[in-house]
Structure formats: structure tokens, C-alpha cells
Protein backbone atom coordinates (compact mmCIF):
# COMPACT_ATOMS: atom_id res chain seq x y z
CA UNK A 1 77.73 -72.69 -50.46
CA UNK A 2 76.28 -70.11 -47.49
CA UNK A 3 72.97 -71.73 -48.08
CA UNK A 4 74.06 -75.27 -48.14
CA UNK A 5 75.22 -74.04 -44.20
CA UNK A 6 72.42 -72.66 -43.94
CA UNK A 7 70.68 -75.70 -44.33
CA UNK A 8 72.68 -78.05 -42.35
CA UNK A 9 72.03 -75.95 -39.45
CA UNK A 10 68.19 -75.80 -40.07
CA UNK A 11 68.25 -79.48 -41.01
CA UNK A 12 69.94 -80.40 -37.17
CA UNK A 13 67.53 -78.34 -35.23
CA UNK A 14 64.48 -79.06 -36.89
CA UNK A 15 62.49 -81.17 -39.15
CA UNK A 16 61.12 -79.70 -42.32
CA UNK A 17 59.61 -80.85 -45.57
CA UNK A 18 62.05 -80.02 -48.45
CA UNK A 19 58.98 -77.46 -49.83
CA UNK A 20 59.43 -75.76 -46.26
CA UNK A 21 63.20 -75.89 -46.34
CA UNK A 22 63.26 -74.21 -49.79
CA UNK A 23 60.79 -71.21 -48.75
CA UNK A 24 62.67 -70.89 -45.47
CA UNK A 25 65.54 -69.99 -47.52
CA UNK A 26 63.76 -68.04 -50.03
CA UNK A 27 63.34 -65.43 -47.48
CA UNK A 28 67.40 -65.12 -46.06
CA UNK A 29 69.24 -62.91 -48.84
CA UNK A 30 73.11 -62.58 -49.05
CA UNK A 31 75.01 -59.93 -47.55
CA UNK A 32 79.18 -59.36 -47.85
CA UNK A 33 80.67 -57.09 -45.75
CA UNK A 34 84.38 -55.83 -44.57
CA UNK A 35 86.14 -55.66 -41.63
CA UNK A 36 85.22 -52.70 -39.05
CA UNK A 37 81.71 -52.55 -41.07
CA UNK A 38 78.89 -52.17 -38.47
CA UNK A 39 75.40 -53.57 -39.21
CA UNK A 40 73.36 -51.90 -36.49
CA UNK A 41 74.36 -48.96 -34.03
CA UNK A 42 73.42 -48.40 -30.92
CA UNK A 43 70.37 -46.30 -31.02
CA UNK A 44 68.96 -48.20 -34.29
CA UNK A 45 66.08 -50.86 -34.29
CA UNK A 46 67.23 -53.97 -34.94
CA UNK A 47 65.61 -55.47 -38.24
CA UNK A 48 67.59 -58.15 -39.03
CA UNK A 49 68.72 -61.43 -38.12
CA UNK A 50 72.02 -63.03 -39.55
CA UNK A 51 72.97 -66.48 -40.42
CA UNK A 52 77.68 -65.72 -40.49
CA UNK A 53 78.37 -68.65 -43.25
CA UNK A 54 81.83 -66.87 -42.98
CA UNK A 55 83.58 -64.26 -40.55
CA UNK A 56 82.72 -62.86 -37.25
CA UNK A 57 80.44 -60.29 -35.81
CA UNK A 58 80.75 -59.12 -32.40
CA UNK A 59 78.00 -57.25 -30.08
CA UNK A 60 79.20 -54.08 -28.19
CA UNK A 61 77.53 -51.40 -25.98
CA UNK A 62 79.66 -48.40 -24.52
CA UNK A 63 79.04 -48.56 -21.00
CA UNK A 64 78.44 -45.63 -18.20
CA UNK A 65 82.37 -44.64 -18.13
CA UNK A 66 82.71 -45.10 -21.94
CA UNK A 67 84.40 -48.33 -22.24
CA UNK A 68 83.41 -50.47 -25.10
CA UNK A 69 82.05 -53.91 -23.55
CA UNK A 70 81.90 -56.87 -26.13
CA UNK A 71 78.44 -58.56 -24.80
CA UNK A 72 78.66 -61.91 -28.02
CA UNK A 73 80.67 -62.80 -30.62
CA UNK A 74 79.89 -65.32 -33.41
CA UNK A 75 81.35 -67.13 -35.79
CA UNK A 76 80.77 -69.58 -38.66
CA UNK A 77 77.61 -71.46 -38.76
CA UNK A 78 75.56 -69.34 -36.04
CA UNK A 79 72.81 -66.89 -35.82
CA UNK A 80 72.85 -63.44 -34.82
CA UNK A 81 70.98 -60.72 -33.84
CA UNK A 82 70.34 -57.77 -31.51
CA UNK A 83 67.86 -59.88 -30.08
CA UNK A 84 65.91 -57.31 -27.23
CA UNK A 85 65.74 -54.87 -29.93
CA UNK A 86 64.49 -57.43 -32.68
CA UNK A 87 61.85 -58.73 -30.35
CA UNK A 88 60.34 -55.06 -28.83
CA UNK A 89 61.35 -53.47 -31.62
CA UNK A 90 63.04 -50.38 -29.41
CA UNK A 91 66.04 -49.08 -30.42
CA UNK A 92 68.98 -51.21 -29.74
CA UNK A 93 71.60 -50.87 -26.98
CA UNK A 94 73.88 -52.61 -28.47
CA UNK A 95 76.09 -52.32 -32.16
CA UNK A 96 76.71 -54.78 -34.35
CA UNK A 97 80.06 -54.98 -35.93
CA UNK A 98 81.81 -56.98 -38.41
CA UNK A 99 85.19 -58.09 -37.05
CA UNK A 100 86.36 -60.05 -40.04
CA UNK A 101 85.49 -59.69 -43.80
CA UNK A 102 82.22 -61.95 -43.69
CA UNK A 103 79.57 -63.32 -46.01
CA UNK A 104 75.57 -63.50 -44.55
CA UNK A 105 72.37 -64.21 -45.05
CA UNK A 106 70.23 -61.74 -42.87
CA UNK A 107 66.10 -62.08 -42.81
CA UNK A 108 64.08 -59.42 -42.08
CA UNK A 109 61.96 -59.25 -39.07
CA UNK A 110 58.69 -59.27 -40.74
CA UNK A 111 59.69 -62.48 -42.63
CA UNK A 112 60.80 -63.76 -39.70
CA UNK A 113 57.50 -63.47 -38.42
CA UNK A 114 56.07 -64.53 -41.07
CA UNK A 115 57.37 -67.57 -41.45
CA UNK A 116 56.71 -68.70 -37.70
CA UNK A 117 52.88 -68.01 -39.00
CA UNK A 118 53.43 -70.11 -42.33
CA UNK A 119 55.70 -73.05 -41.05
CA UNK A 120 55.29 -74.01 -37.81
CA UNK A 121 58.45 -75.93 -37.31
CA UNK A 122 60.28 -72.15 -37.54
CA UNK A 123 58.67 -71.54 -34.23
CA UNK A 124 59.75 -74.41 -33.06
CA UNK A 125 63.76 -73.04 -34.76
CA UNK A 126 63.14 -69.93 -33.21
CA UNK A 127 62.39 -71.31 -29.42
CA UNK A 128 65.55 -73.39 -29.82
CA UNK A 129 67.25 -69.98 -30.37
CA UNK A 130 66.00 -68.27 -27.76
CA UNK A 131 66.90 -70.87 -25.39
CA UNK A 132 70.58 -71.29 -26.91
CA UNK A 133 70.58 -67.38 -26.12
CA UNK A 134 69.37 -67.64 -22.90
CA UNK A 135 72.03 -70.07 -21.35
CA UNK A 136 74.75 -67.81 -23.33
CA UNK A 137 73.78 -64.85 -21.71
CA UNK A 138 72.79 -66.44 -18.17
CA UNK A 139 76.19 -68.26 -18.40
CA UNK A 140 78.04 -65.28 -19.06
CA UNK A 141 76.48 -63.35 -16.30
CA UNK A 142 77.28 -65.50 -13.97
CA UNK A 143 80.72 -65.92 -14.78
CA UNK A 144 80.98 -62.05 -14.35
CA UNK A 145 80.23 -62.30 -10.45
CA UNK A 146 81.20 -65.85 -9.42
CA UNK A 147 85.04 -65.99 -11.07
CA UNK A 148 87.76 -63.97 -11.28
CA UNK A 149 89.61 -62.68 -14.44
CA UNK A 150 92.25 -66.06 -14.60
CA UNK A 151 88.91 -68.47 -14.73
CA UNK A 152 86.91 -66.48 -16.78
CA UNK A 153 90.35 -66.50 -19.12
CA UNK A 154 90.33 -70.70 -18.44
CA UNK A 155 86.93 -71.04 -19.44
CA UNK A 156 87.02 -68.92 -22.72
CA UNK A 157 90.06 -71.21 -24.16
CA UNK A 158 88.00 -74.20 -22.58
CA UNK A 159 84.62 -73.43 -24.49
CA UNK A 160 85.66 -71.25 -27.50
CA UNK A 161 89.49 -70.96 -28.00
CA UNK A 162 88.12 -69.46 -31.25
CA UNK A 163 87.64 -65.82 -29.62
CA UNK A 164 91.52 -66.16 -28.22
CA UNK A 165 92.81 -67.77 -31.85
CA UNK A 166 91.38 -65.57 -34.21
CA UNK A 167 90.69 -62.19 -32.19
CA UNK A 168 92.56 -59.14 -31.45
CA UNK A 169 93.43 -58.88 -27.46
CA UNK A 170 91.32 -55.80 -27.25
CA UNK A 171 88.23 -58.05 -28.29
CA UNK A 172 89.44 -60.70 -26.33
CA UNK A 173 89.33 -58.26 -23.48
CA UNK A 174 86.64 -56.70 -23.65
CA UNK A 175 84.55 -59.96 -23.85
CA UNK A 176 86.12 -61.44 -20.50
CA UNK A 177 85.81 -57.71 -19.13
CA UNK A 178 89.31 -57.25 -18.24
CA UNK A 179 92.26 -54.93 -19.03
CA UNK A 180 94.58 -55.41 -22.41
CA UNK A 181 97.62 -55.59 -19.51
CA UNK A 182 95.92 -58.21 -17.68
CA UNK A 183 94.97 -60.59 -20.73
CA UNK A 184 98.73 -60.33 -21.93
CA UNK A 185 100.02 -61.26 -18.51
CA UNK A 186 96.90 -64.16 -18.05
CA UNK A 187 98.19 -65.24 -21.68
CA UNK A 188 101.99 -65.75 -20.25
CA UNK A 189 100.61 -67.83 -17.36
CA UNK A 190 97.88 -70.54 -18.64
């Protein structure tokens, strides 16, 4: 079933032969993993890039006071990785944890590669990623320094309710950088 997800998602952001599709997926392996389980630590190179066909991962750093900052999260039916440390191949600022029990299929880097050398269309897959990543992070960014903890709050529930729904408010803070005490009394108001 994780593959036929797998290949839905290829299948809407690119166009591939069925020979193509089938050696695409001949590379991604399955991976099932329990809550708390971490993937990648801080300090590791990232080598891997996940497809979540079920659970959540979430992507932390520990920042210059020693609070734990969640920088992504993602669900079903998206792609994941450490993605500065995947692409220089330097050791990765950021951990990778599993928040729910999950089932993946990870590729390797050098796969990765290889298929962007073997099927051109992946490069094509892999520019629509980086440019999905992109907006995420610019977006977020921004809504760091242009709106306060009650919008940022707004927009969450506005573009993934998910986080809120299925998330412990620690996560749920930490994502919207704000305080446990101010999510629950943000939660009483909207």
C-alpha cells in the first residue's frame, strides 16, 4: 500500500514511463519505526530522504539557550529530509524524529543521485521539491517577524489544522515558537 502512495504522489508531479516508475521505486526501501524514534541527530550527515506513507516526523534543532525549536513537520503522503545536510553533505543541524509510530520508504542519497542521472524526469521531481521547500521555509520565516503569536496560531489551524489535531501542545509550540502557557490560552480564544 506505501508504494501505491508512493506512486500517486510521483504520478501528480511528474510524468514517467511505467519502466521509469517501477525503477524509481526499486530504489525507496521500507522502514517502520515507533514513536520518540529519531532518524538523524543533530551532528549526523543526512543520508536519507523519506517518503511518511503513515505517521509524522518532525525537524528540531536546540537553539543558543537550549530550547528545542520544531523547524517542519510532515505527515502522510510527503517527503522529508534534512535537506542542507543531504545536499552539502555536512553534518546536520537539525534531528529528525518520529512523532507517531510511522511506516517509510527512505532512498539513499547516492540513489537519489543516481536516478536524477538515469531518469531525467526525477530532476525535474526533485526541483519541484526544492521549490515546495523553499516557499515552506520562506513562508515560515516570514511569519516569524511580520505576525504575532495569535496570527501565527490563525494561520496554522488555517493551513494545517493537522499539527493542532493530532500533536502534543509542546510540538504545537514549539513549531509556532511560543510558550506551552500561551498556546493553551490562544487555544481558549480562537
Amino acid at each position: 500500500m506505501i508504494y501505491d502512495q508512493l506512486t500517486l504522489y510521483i504520478n501528480k508531479s511528474i510524468t514517467v514511463t511505467d519502466h521509469d516508475l517501477k525503477t524509481i521505486l526499486s530504489y525507496f526501501k521500507p522502514l517502520k519505526q515507533n514513536k520518540n524514534d529519531l532518524l538523524l541527530s543533530q551532528g549526523e550527515i543526512s543520508q536519507r530522504t523519506y517518503f511518511v506513507g503513515k505517521g509524522c516526523l518532525r525537524f528540531f534543532f536546540i537553539n543558543e539557550e537550549g530550547k528545542d525549536v520544531t523547524r517542519y513537520i510532515t505527515f502522510e503522503n510527503q517527503f522529508a529530509t534534512a535537506l542542507v545536510s543531504f545536499i552539502t553533505k555536512l553534518p546536520s543541524m537539525e534531528s529528525i524524529q518520529v512523532i507517531e509510530k510511522s511506516e517509510l520508504l527512505y532512498i539513499n542519497h547516492d540513489d537519489f543521485n543516481h536516478l536524477m542521472k538515469i531518469i531525467p524526469q526525477w530532476r525535474e521531481f526533485y526541483c519541484l521539491y526544492l521549490e515546495k521547500a523553499y516557499v515552506n521555509n520562506t513562508n515560515r520565516l516570514m511569519s516569524f517577524t511580520t505576525m504575532d503569536a495569535l496570527e501565527r496560531y490563525t494561520q496554522l489551524l488555517k493551513v494545517n489544522p493537522k499539527i493542532v489535531k493530532r500533536l502534543p501542545n509542546k510540538v504545537v509550540a514549539s513549531y509556532i515558537n511560543i510558550s506551552q502557557e500561551t498556546l493553551s490560552r490562544l487555544k481558549s480564544k480562537v
